[in-house]
C-alpha atoms as a PDB file:
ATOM      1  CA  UNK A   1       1.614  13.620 -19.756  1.00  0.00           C
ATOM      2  CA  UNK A   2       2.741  13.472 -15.971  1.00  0.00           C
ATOM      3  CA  UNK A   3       5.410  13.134 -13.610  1.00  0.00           C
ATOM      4  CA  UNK A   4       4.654   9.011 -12.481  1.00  0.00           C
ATOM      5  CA  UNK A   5       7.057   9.713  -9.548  1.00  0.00           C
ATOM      6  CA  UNK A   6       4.122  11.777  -7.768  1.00  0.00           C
ATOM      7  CA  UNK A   7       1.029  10.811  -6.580  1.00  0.00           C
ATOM      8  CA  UNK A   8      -1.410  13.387  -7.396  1.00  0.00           C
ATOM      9  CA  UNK A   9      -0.037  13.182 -11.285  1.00  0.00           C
ATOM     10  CA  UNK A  10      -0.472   9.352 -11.578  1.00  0.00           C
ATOM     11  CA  UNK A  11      -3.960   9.653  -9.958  1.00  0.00           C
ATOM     12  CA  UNK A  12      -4.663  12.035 -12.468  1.00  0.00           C
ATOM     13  CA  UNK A  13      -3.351  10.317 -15.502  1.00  0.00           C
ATOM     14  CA  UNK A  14      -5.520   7.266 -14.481  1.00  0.00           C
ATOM     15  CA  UNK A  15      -8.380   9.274 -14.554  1.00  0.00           C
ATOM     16  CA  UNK A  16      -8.384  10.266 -17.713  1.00  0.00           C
ATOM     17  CA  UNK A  17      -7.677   7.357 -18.979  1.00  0.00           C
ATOM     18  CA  UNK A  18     -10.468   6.199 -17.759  1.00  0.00           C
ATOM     19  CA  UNK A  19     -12.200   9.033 -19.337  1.00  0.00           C
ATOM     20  CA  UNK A  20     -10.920   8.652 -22.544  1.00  0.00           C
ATOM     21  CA  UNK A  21     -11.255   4.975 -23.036  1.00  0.00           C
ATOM     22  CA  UNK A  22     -13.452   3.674 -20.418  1.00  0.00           C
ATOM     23  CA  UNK A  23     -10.934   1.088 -19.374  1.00  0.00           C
ATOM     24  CA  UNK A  24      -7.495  -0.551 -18.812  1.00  0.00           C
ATOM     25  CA  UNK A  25      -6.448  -4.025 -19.810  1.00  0.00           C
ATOM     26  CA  UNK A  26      -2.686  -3.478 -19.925  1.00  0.00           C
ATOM     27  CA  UNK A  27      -0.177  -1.295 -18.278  1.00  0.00           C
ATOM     28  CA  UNK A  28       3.823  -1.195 -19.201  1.00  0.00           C
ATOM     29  CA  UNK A  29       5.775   0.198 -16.238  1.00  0.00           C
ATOM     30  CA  UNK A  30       8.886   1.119 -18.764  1.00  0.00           C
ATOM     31  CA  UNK A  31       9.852   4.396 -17.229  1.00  0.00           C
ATOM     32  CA  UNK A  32      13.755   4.766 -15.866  1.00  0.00           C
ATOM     33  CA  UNK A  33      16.406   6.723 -15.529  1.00  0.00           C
ATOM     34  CA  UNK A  34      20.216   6.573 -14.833  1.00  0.00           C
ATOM     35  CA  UNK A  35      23.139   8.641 -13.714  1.00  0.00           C
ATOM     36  CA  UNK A  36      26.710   7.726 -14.499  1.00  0.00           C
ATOM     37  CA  UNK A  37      27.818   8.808 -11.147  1.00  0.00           C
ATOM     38  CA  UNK A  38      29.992   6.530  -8.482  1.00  0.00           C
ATOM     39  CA  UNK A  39      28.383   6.432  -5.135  1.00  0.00           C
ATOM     40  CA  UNK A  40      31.193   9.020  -3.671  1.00  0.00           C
ATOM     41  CA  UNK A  41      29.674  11.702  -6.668  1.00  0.00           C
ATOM     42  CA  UNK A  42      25.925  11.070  -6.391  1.00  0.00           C
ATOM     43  CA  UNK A  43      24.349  13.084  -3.280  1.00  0.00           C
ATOM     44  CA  UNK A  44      20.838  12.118  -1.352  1.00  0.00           C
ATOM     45  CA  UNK A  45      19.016  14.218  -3.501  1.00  0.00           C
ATOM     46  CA  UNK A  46      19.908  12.690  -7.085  1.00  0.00           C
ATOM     47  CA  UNK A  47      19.405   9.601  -5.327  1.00  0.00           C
ATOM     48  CA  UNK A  48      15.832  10.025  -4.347  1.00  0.00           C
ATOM     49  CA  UNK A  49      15.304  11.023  -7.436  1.00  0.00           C
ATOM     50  CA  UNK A  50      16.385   7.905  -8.593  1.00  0.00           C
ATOM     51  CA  UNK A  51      14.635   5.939  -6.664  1.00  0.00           C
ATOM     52  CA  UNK A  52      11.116   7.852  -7.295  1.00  0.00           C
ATOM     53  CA  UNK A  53      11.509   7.737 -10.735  1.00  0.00           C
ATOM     54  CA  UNK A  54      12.583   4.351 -10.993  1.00  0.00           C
ATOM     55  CA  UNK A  55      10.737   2.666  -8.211  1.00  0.00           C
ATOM     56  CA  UNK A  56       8.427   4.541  -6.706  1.00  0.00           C
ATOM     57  CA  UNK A  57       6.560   5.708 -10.197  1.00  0.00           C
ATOM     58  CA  UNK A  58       6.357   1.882 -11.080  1.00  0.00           C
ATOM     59  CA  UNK A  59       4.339   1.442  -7.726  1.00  0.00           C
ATOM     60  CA  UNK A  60       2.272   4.013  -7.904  1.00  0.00           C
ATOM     61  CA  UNK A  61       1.358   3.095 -11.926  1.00  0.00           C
ATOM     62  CA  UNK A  62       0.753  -0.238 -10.650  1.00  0.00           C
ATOM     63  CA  UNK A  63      -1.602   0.771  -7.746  1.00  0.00           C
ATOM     64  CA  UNK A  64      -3.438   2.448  -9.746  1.00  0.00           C
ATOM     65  CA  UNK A  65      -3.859   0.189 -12.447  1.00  0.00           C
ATOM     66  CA  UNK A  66      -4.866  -2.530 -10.277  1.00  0.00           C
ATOM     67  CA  UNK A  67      -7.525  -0.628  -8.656  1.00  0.00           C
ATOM     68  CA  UNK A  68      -8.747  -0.383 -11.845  1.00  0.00           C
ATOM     69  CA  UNK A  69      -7.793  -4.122 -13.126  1.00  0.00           C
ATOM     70  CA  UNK A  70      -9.598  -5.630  -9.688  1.00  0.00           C
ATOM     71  CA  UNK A  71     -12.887  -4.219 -10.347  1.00  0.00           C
ATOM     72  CA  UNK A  72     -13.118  -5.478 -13.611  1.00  0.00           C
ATOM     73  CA  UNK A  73     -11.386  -9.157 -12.979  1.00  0.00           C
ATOM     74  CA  UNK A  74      -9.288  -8.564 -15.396  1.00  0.00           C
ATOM     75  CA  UNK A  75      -5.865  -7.069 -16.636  1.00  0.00           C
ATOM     76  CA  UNK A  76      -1.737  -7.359 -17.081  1.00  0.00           C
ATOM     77  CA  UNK A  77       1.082  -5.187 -16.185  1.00  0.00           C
ATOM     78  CA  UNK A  78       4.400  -5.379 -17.399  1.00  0.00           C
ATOM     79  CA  UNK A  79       7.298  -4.610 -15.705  1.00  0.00           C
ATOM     80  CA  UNK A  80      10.312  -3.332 -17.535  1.00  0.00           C
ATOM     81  CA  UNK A  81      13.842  -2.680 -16.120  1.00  0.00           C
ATOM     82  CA  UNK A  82      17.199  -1.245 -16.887  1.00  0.00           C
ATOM     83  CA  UNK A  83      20.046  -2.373 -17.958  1.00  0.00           C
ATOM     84  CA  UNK A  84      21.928  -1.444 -14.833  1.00  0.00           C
END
């Protein structure tokens, strides 16, 4: 369990998977989020939030995995947007 929009979390979560089952041959970026706001109703904040959650969480997964994927020659990631 972890927060994929920070760092620290994602670092973490790789970690252990790597101690729990030695490896990664697949990752499935498939985490979103939307608000059903119009532009004039959604502030900098909820936006950022947004955007970490949406993008920035998918980036850092994907980082991470390929670290992991590189030194092994091997791997996939899948990439899986929203609707919107």
């Amino acid at each position: 369990k972890a927060d994929v929009s920070e760092e620290l979390q994602v670092r973490e979560l790789f970690g252990k998977i790597i101690e729990v089952f030695g490896s990664l041959d697949i990752l499935v970026n498939n985490a979103g989020t939307s608000k059903d706001e119009n532009i004039f109703e959604t502030n900098l904040d909820s936006f950022k939030r947004l955007m970490d959650i949406n993008l920035t969480s998918t980036f850092l997964c994907a980082k991470e995995a390929m670290q992991i994927m590189k030194d092994k020659k091997y791997g996939r990631i899948i990439q899986i947007s929203s609707v919107v």
